[in-house]
Protein backbone atom coordinates (compact mmCIF):
# COMPACT_ATOMS: atom_id res chain seq x y z
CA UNK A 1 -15.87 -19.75 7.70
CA UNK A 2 -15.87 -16.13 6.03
CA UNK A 3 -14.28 -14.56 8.99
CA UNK A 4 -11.39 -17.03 8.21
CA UNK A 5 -10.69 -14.66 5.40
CA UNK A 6 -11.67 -10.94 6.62
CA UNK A 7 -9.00 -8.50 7.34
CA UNK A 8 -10.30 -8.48 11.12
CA UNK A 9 -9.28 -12.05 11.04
CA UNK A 10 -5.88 -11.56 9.77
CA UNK A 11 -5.40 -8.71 11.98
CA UNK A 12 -6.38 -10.87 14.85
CA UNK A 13 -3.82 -13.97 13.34
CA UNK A 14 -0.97 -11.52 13.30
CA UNK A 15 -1.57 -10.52 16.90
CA UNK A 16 -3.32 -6.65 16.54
CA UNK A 17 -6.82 -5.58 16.16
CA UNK A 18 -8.43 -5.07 13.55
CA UNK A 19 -7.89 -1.39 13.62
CA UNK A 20 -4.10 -1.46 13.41
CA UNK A 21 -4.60 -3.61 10.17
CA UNK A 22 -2.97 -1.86 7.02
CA UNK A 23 -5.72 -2.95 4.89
CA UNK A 24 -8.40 -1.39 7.42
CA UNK A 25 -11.12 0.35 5.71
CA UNK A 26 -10.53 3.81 8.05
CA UNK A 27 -6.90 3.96 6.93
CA UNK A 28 -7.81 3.60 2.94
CA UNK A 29 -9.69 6.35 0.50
CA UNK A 30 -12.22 4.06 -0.93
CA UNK A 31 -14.82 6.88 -2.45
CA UNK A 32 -13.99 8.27 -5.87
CA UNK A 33 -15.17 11.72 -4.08
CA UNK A 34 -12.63 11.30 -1.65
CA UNK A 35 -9.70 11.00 -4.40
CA UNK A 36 -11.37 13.94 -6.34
CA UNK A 37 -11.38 16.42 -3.45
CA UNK A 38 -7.79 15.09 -2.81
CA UNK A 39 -6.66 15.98 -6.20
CA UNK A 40 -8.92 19.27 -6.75
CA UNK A 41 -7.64 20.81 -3.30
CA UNK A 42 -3.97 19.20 -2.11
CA UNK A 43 -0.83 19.84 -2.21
CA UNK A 44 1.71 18.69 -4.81
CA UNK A 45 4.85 16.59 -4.35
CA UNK A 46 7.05 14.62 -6.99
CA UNK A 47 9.78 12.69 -6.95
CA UNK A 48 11.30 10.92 -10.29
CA UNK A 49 8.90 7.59 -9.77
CA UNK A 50 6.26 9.27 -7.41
CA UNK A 51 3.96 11.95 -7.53
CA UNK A 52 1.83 12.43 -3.92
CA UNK A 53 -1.26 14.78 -2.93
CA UNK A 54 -1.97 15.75 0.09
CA UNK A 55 -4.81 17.45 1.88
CA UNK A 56 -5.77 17.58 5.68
CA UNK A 57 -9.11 16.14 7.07
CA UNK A 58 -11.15 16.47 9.52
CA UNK A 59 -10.30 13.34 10.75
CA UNK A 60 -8.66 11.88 14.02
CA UNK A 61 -6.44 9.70 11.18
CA UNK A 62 -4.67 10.13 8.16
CA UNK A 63 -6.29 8.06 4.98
CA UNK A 64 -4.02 6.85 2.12
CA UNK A 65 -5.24 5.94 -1.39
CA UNK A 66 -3.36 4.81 -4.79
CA UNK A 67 -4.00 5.70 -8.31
CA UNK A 68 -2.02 3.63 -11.09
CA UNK A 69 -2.83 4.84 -14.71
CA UNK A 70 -3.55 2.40 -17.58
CA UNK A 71 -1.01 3.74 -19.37
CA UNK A 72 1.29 1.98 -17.01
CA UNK A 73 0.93 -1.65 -18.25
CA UNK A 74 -1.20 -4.45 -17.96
CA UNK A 75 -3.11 -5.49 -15.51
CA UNK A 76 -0.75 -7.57 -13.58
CA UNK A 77 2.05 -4.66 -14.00
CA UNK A 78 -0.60 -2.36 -12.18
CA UNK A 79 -1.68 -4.52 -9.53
CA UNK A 80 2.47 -5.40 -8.83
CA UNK A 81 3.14 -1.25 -8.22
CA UNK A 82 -0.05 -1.15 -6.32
CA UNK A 83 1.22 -4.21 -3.86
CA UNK A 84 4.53 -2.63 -3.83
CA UNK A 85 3.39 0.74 -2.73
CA UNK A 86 0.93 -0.64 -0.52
CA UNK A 87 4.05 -1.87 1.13
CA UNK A 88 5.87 1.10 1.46
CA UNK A 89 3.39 2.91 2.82
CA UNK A 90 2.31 0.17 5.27
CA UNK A 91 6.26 0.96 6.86
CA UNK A 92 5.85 4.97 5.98
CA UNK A 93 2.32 5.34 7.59
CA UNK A 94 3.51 6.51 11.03
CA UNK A 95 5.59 9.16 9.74
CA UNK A 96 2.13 10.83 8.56
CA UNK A 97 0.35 13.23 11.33
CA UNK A 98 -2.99 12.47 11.88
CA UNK A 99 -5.74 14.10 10.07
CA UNK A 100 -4.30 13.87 6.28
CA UNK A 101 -5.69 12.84 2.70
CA UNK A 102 -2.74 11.11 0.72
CA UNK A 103 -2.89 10.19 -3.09
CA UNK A 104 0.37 8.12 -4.17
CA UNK A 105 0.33 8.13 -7.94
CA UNK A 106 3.21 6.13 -9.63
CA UNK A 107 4.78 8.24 -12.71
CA UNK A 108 6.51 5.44 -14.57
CA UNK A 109 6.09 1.45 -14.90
CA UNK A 110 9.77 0.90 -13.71
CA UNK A 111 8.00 0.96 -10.07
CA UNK A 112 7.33 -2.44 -10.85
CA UNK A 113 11.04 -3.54 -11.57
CA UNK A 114 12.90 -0.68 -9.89
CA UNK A 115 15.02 -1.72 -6.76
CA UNK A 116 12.63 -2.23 -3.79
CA UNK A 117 14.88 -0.44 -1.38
CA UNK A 118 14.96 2.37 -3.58
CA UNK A 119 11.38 2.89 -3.86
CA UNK A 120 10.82 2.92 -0.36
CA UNK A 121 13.87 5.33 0.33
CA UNK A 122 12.17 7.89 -2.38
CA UNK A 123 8.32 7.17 -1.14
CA UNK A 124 9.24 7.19 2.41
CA UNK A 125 10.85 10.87 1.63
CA UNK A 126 7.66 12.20 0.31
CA UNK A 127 5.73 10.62 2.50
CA UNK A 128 7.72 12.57 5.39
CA UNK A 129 7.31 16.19 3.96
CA UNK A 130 3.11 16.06 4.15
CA UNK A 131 1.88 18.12 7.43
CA UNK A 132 5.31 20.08 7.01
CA UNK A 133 4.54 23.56 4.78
């Protein structure tokens, strides 16, 4: 019964392994040491609604983490930018090289209204220039 609801299980549902699952642990920064060397020691990008760290590994894969700030709304308003750029980057991922440390940070709470299309178009951008110096 609790495999019914692990992400293996939905990876395995949707027809990949569990590995090629968005929500995998090995694609996600999960340690708060992980986000802090990511934001002592990488490199800057902004956009109007985004603004993105990045900082190679010494990984075979690139890991991708999100920070929304308080000041950004609610609860619900935070957890609606972090699905939304979850799903951005779900669709972005590939364009990454392996072996990176990426930190989206929305800048404003009109992520979570703004046109979905346009979101993507700007985080997808960003997204693109990491690995390229």
């Amino acid at each position: 019964m609790a495999e019914k609801f692990s992400s293996d299980a939905a990876a395995k549902a949707a027809g990949g392994s569990p590995s090629e699952s968005s929500n995998c642990r090995s694609v996600r920064l999960l340690r708060s040491a992980d986000f802090a060397c990511v934001y002592r020691e990488g490199t800057r990008r902004t956009s109007p609604h985004f603004f993105l760290l990045a900082r190679p590994n010494a990984l075979a894969r690139s890991r991708f983490g999100i920070s929304v700030k308080a000041t950004l709304g609610s609860a619900v308003v935070r957890n609606r930018i972090k699905r939304r750029v979850r799903d951005i980057l779900r669709q972005a991922r590939a364009r990454v090289p392996p072996g990176w440390d990426v930190v989206v940070e929305p800048r404003q709470s009109e992520v979570a209204r703004s046109k979905f299309a346009a979101l993507a178009a700007e985080l997808t951008e960003l997204v693109s220039a990491v690995g390229q110096v």
